[in-house]
Protein backbone atom coordinates (compact mmCIF):
# COMPACT_ATOMS: atom_id res chain seq x y z
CA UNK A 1 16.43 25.53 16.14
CA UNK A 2 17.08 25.64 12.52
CA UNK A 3 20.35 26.80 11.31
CA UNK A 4 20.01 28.64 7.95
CA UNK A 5 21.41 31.95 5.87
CA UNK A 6 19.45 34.36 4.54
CA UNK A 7 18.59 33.58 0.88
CA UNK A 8 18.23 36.43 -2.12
CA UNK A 9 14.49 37.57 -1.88
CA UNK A 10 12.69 37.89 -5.68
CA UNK A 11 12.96 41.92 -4.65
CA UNK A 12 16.72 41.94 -4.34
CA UNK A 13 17.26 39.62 -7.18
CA UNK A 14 14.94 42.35 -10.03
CA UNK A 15 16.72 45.20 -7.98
CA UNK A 16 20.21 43.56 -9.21
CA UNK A 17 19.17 43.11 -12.25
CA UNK A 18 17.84 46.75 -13.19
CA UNK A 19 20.85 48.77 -11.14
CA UNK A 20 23.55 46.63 -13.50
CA UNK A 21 21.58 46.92 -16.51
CA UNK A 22 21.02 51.22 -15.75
CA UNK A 23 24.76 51.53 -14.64
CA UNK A 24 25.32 49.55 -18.23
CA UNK A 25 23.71 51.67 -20.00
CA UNK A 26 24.79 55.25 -18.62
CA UNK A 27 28.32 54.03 -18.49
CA UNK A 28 27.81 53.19 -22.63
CA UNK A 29 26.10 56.35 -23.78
CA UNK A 30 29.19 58.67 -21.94
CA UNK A 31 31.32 56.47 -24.07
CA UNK A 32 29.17 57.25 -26.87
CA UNK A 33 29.23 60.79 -26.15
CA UNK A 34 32.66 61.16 -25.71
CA UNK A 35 33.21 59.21 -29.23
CA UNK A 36 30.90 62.05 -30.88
CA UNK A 37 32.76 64.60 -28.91
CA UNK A 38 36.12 63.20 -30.39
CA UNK A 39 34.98 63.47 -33.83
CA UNK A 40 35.82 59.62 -34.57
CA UNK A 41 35.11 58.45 -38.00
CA UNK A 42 31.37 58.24 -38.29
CA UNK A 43 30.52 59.21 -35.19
CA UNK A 44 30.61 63.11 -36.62
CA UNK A 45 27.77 64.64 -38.24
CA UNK A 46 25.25 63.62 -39.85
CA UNK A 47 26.13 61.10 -36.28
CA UNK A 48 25.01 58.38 -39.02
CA UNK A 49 26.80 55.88 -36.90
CA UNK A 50 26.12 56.97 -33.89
CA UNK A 51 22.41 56.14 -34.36
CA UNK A 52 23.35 52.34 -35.14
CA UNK A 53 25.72 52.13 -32.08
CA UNK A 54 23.33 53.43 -29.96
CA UNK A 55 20.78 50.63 -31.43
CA UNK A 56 23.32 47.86 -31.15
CA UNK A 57 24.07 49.43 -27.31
CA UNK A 58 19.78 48.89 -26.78
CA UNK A 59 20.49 45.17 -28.02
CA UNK A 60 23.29 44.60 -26.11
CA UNK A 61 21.52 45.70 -23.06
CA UNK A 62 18.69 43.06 -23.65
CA UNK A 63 20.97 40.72 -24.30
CA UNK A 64 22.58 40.89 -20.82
CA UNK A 65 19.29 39.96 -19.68
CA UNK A 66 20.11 36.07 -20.53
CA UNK A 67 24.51 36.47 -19.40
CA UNK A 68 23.24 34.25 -16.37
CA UNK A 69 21.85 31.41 -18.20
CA UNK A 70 24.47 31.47 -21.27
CA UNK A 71 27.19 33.20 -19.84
CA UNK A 72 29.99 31.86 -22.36
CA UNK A 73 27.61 32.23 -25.41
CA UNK A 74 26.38 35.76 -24.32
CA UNK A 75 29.67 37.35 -23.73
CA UNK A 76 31.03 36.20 -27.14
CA UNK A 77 28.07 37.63 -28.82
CA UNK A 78 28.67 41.16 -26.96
CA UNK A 79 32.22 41.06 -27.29
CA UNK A 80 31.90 40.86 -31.17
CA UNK A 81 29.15 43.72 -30.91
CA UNK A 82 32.12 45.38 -29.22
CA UNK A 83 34.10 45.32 -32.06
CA UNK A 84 31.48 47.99 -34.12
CA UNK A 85 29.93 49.51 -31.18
CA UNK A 86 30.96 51.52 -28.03
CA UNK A 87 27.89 51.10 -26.39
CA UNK A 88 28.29 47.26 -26.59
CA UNK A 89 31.80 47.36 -25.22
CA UNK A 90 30.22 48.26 -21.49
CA UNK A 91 28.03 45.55 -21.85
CA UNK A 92 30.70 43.29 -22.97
CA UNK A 93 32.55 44.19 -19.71
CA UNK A 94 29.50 43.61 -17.40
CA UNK A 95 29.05 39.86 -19.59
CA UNK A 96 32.86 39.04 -18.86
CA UNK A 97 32.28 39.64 -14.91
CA UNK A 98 29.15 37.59 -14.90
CA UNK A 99 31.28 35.13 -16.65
CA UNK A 100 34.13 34.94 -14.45
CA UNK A 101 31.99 34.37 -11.46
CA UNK A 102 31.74 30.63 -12.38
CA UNK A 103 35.13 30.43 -12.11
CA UNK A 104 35.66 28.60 -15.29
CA UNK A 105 39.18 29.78 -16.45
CA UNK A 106 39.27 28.53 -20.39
CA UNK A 107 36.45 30.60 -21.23
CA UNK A 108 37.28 33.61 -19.04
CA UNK A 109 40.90 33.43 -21.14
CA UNK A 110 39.22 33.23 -24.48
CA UNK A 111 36.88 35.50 -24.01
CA UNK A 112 39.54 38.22 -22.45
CA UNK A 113 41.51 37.67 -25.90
CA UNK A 114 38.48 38.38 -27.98
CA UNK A 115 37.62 41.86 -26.20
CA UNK A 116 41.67 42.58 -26.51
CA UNK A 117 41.42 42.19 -29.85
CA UNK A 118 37.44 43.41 -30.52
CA UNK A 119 39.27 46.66 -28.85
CA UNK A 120 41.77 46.71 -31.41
CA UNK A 121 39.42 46.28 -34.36
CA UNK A 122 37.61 49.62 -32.92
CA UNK A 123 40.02 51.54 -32.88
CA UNK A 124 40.93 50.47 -36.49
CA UNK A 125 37.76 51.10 -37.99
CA UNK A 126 36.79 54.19 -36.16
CA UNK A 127 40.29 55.99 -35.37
CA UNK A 128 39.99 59.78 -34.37
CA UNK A 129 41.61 62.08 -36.75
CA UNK A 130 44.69 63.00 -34.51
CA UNK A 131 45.28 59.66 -33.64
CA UNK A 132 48.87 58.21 -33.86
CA UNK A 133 50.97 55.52 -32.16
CA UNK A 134 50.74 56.27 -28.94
CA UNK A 135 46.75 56.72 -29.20
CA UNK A 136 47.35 52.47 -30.41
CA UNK A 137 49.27 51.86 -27.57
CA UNK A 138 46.81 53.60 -24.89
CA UNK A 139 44.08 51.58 -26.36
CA UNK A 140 45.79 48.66 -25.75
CA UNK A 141 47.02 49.30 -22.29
CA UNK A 142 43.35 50.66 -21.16
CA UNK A 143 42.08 47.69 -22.70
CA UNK A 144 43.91 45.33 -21.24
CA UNK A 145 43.96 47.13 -17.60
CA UNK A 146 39.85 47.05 -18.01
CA UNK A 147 39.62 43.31 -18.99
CA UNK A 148 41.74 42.46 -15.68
CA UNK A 149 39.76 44.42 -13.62
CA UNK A 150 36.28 42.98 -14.84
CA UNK A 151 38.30 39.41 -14.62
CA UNK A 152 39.62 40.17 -11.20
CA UNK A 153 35.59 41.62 -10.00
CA UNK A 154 34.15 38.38 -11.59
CA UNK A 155 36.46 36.39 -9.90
CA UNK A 156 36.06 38.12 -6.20
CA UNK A 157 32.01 37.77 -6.48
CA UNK A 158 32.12 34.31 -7.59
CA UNK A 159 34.64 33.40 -4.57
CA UNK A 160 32.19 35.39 -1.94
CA UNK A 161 29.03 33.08 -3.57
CA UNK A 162 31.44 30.02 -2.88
CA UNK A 163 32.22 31.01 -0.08
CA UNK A 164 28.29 31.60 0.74
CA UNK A 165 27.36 27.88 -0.94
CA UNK A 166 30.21 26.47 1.55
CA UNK A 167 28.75 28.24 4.62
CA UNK A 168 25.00 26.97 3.33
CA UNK A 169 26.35 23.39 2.82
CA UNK A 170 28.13 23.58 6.45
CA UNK A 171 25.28 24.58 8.17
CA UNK A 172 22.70 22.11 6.58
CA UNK A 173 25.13 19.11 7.25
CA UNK A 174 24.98 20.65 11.20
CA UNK A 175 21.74 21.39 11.24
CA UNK A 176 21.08 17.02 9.99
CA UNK A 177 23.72 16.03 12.45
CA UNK A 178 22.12 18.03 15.05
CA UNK A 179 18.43 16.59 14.14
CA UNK A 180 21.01 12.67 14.43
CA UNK A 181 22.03 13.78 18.05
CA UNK A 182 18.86 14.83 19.17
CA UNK A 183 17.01 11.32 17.71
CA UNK A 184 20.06 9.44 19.17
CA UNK A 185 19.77 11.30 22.55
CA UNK A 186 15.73 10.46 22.32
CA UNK A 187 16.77 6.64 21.13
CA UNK A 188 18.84 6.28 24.41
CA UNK A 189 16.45 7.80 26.72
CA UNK A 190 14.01 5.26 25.60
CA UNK A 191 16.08 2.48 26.16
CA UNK A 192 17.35 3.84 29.52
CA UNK A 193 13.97 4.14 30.39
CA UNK A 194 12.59 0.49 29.34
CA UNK A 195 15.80 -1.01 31.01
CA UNK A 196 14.19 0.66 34.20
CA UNK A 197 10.60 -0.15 34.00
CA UNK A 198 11.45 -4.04 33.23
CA UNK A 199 13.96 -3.95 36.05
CA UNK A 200 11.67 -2.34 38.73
CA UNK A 201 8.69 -4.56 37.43
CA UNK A 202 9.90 -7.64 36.38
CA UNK A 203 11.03 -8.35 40.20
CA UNK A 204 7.76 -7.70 41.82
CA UNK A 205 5.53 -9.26 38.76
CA UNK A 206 7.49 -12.27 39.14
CA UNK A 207 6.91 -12.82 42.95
CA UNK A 208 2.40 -11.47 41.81
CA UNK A 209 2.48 -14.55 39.43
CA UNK A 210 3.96 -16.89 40.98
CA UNK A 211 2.11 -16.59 44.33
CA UNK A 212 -1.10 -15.95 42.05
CA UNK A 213 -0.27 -19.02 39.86
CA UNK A 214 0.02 -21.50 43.29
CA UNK A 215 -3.40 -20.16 44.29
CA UNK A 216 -4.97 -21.01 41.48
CA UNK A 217 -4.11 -25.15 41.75
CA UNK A 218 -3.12 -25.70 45.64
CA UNK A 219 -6.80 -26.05 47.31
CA UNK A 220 -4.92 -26.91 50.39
CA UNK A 221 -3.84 -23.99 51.61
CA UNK A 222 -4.60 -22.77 55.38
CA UNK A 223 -6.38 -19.56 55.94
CA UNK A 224 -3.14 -18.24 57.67
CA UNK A 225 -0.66 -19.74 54.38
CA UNK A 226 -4.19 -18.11 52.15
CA UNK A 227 -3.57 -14.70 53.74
CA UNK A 228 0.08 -14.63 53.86
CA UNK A 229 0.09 -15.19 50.09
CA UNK A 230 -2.60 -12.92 49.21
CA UNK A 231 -0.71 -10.28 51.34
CA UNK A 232 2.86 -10.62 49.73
CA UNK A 233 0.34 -9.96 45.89
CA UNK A 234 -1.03 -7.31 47.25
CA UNK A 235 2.01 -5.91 49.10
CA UNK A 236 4.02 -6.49 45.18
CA UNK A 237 1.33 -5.17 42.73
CA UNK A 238 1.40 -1.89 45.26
CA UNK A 239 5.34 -1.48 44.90
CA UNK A 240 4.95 -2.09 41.40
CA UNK A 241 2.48 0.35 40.64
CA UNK A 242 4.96 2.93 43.14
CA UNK A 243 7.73 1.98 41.49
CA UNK A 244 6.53 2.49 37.85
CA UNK A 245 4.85 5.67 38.59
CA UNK A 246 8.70 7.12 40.07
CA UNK A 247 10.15 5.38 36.64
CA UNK A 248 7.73 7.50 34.69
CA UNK A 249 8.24 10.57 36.51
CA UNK A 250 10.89 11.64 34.00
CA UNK A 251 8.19 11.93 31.05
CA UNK A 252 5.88 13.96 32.87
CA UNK A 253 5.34 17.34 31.40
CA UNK A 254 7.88 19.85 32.03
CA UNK A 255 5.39 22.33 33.17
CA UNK A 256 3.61 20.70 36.11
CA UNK A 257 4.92 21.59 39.36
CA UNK A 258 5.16 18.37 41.30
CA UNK A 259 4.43 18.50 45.38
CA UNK A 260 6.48 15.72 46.13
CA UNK A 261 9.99 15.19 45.37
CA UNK A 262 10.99 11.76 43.51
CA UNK A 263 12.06 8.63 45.48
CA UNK A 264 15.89 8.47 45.50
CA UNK A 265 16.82 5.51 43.18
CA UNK A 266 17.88 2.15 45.28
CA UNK A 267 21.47 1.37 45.73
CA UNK A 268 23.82 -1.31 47.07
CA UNK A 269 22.87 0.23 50.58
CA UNK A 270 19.16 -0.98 50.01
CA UNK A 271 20.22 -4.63 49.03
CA UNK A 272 19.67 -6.00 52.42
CA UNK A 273 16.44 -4.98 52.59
CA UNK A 274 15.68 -6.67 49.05
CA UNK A 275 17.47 -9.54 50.30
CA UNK A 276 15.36 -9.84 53.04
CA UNK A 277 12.10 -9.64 51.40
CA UNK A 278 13.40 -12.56 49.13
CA UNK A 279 14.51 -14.71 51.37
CA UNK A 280 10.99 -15.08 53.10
CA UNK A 281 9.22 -15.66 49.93
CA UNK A 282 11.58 -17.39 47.63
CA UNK A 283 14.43 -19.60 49.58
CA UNK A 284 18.03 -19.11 50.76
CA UNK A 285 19.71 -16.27 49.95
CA UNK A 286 23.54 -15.51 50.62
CA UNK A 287 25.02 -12.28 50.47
CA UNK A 288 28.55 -11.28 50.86
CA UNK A 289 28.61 -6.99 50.51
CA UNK A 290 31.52 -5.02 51.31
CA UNK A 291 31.41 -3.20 54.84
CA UNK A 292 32.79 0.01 53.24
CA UNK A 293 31.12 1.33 49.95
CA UNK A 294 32.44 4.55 50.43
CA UNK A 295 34.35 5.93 47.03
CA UNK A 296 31.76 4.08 44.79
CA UNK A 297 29.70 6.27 42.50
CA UNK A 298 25.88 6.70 43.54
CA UNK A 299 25.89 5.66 39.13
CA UNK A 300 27.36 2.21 39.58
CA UNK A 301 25.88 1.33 43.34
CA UNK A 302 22.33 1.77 41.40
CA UNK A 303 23.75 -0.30 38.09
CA UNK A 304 24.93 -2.64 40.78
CA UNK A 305 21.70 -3.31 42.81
CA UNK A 306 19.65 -3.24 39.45
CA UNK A 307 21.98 -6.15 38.59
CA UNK A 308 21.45 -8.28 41.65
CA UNK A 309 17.62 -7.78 41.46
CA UNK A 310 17.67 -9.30 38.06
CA UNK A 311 19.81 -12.27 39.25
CA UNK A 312 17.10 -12.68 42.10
CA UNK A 313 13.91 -12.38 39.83
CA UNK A 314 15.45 -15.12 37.57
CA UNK A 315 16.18 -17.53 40.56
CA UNK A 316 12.71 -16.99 41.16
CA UNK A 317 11.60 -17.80 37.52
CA UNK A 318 13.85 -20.89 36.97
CA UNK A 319 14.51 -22.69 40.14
CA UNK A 320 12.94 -21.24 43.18
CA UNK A 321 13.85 -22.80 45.99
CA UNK A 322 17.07 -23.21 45.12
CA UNK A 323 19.49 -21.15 47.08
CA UNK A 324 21.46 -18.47 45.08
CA UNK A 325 24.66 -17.09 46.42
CA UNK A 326 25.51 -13.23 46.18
CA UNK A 327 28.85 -12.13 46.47
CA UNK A 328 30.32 -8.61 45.73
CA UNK A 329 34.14 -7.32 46.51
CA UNK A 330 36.26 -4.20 45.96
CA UNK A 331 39.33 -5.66 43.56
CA UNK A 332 41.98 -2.85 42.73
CA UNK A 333 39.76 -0.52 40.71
CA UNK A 334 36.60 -2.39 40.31
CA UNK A 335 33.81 -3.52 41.84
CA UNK A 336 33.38 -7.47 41.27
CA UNK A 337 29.98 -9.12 41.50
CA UNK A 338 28.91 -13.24 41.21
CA UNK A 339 25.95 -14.79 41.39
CA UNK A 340 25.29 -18.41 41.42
CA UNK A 341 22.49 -20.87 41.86
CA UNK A 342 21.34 -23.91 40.73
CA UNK A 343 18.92 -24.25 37.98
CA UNK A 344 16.41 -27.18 39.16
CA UNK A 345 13.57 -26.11 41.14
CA UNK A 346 13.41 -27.49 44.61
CA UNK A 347 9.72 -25.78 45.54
CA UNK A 348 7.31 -28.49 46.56
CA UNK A 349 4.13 -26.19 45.26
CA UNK A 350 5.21 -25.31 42.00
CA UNK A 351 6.36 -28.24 39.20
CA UNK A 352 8.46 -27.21 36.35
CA UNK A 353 6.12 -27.69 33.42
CA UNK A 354 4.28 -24.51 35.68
CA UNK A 355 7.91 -22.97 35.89
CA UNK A 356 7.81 -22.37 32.18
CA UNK A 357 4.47 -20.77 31.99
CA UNK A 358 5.40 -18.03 34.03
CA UNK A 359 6.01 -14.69 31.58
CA UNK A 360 9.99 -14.28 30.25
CA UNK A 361 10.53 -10.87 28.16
CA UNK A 362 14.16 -12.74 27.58
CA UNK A 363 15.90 -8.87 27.92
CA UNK A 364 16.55 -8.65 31.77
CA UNK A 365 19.98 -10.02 31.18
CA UNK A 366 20.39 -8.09 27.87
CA UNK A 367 19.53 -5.00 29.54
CA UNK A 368 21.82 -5.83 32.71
CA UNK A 369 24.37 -6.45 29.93
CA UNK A 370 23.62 -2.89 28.55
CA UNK A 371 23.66 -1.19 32.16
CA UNK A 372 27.51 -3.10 32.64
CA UNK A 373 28.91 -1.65 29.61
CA UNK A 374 27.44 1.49 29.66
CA UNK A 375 29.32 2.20 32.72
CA UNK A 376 32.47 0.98 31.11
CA UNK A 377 32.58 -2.90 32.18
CA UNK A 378 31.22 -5.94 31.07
CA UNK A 379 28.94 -8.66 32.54
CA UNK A 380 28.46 -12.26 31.71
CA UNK A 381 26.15 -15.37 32.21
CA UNK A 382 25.79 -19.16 31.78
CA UNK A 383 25.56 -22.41 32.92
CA UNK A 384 28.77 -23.95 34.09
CA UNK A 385 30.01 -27.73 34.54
CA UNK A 386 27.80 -28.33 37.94
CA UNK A 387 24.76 -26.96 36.39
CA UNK A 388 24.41 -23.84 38.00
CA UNK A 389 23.66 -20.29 36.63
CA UNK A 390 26.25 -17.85 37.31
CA UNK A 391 26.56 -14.05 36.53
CA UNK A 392 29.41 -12.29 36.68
CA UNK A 393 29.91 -8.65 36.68
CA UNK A 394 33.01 -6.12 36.85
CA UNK A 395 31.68 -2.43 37.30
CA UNK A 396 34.24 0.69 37.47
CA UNK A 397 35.20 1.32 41.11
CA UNK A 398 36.96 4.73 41.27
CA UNK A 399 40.50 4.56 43.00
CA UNK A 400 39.87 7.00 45.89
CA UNK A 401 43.91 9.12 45.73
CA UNK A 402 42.91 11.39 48.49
């Protein structure tokens, strides 16, 4: 959605332009009129005068033609035509608005001065032949009165286009933030979605190489040890391929109307099972789970499980064989995990020189990192002093006050 005001079309712009310019001009010719009507020196027959205000009110009308690009410049010129010609002084008046829309004060005064004063001149060269004091002071007050209303117009219209330019500004700056939140939304579904595929893949890949891998060198194998290996591949590659098609699920189109409903995500109930399927393959596993997982959040139970299957499927990279220790406990308002196991490989089949040829993106702990503080705790990992890897993890555990 794009956020925008409606701008001036090229229509509305010439249709501004011609209605000032008319209203201008019929506004200046009454005044002319009602000069000749007054009998004001010159202005009375022959009317030799009121032929060259008329012409000077034709120029001064052009000239209003350029009061957007040279406001200050233009409304000088028209308020010294002013001073000679009636017709000029309407035009002088429409200049002074135009002017005070930019909201430029100095100018606006000086030129409000000059039209005071170009108002006085008038009246001193072309007085009306009963006019006295009090016709002096009227011109004066009407002047003055007409100069603060064109000031106080000018100044209205150019707070509404401020206003307007504000509102423009406001929106475009939403409008860019809004395009930032949607790329950062996109950004983080990405990630959310790569932390998934390596975590659902990198598990069973792990066990496809490594039984793959001792194939390929031990030409000792029974047929029963031959099919029991070649059955735990095939048995992975399938729940790889099942489990990458459910991660990839959320980018299919919108549209499609799928038969089947997705596979709920696994959670800390499911870890048994996992553990189970390790245990037979890759060596001694021990888990410690919590009988009652009621009050944790279906959000953290996944994080949680996510987090011990990475744990596992580095045992298995780095020292299978070895037996890794799970432990996980409800402390106050959190839900602790550790993980420990040593780092040298005890399997008989597999040396580590092969150990190191097996495939290491390096980001399962960086994305069980992410998946930690994302939920609002923190996770860490290392070697400690008796050379084991250890991973420990604090995940929010909602205090249950019912």
């Amino acid at each position: 959605m794009t956020l925008a005001l409606p701008g001036i079309s090229h229509r509305r712009h010439v249709w501004g332009e011609v209605w000032r310019i008319a209203a201008a001009a019929i506004v200046g010719f009454l005044v002319l009129i009602g000069e000749i009507v007054g009998d004001a020196k010159g202005y009375g027959p022959p009317h030799a005068w009121a032929w060259i205000d008329a012409g000077l009110g034709v120029v001064s009308l052009v000239l209003l033609h350029w009061r957007r690009r040279f406001p200050f410049g233009i409304c000088l010129v028209l308020t010294a035509m002013s001073t000679v010609s009636a017709v000029s002084a309407i035009s002088s008046a429409v200049a002074l608005i135009s002017l005070t829309t930019h909201r430029r004060w100095r100018p606006v005064v000086l030129c409000s001065a000059a039209g005071v004063a170009a108002g006085l001149i008038y009246q001193l060269l072309f007085p009306t032949p009963d006019g006295g004091l009090s016709e002096w002071i009227s011109t004066i007050a009407i002047g003055v009165l007409a100069i603060a209303l064109c000031v106080a117009i000018g100044a209205a219209i150019g707070a509404r286009r401020l206003l307007v330019d504000n509102l423009r500004t406001q929106l475009a700056v939403a409008e860019d933030r809004q395009h930032l939140r949607t790329e950062q939304a996109r950004v983080a579904e990405r990630a959310r979605i790569a932390r998934e595929m390596h975590d659902v893949l990198a598990h069973r890949i792990s066990l496809v190489a490594m039984h793959s891998g001792a194939l390929s060198y031990r030409t000792n194998l029974s047929a029963e040890e031959l099919q029991q290996s070649t059955a735990i591949i095939s048995d992975n590659a399938h729940a790889a391929l099942t489990e990458l098609r459910e991660v990839l699920g959320v980018l299919r189109d919108p549209t499609s109307v799928s038969q089947r409903p997705d596979a709920p995500q696994p959670t800390l109930a499911d870890l048994p099972a996992l553990v189970a399927g390790v245990r037979s393959a890759d060596g001694p596993v021990y888990l410690d789970l919590p009988d009652n997982l009621s009050g944790l959040t279906e959000l953290t139970s996944r994080n949680a499980y996510r987090i011990v299957q990475e744990g596992l499927t580095n045992r298995r990279k780095h020292a299978p064989g070895q037996p890794i220790s799970i432990e996980l406990a409800h402390a106050d308002d959190d839900l602790r995990l550790s993980m420990r196991n040593p780092l040298t490989s005890v399997r008989p089949d597999m040396s580590n020189t092969e150990l190191l040829d097996l495939p290491d993106s390096g980001l399962g702990l960086v994305g069980a990192t992410e998946r930690a503080e994302l939920l609002g705790g923190e996770l860490t990992s290392g070697v400690d002093r008796a050379d084991n890897f250890v991973i420990h993890a604090r995940l929010p555990w909602p205090r249950d006050d019912s």
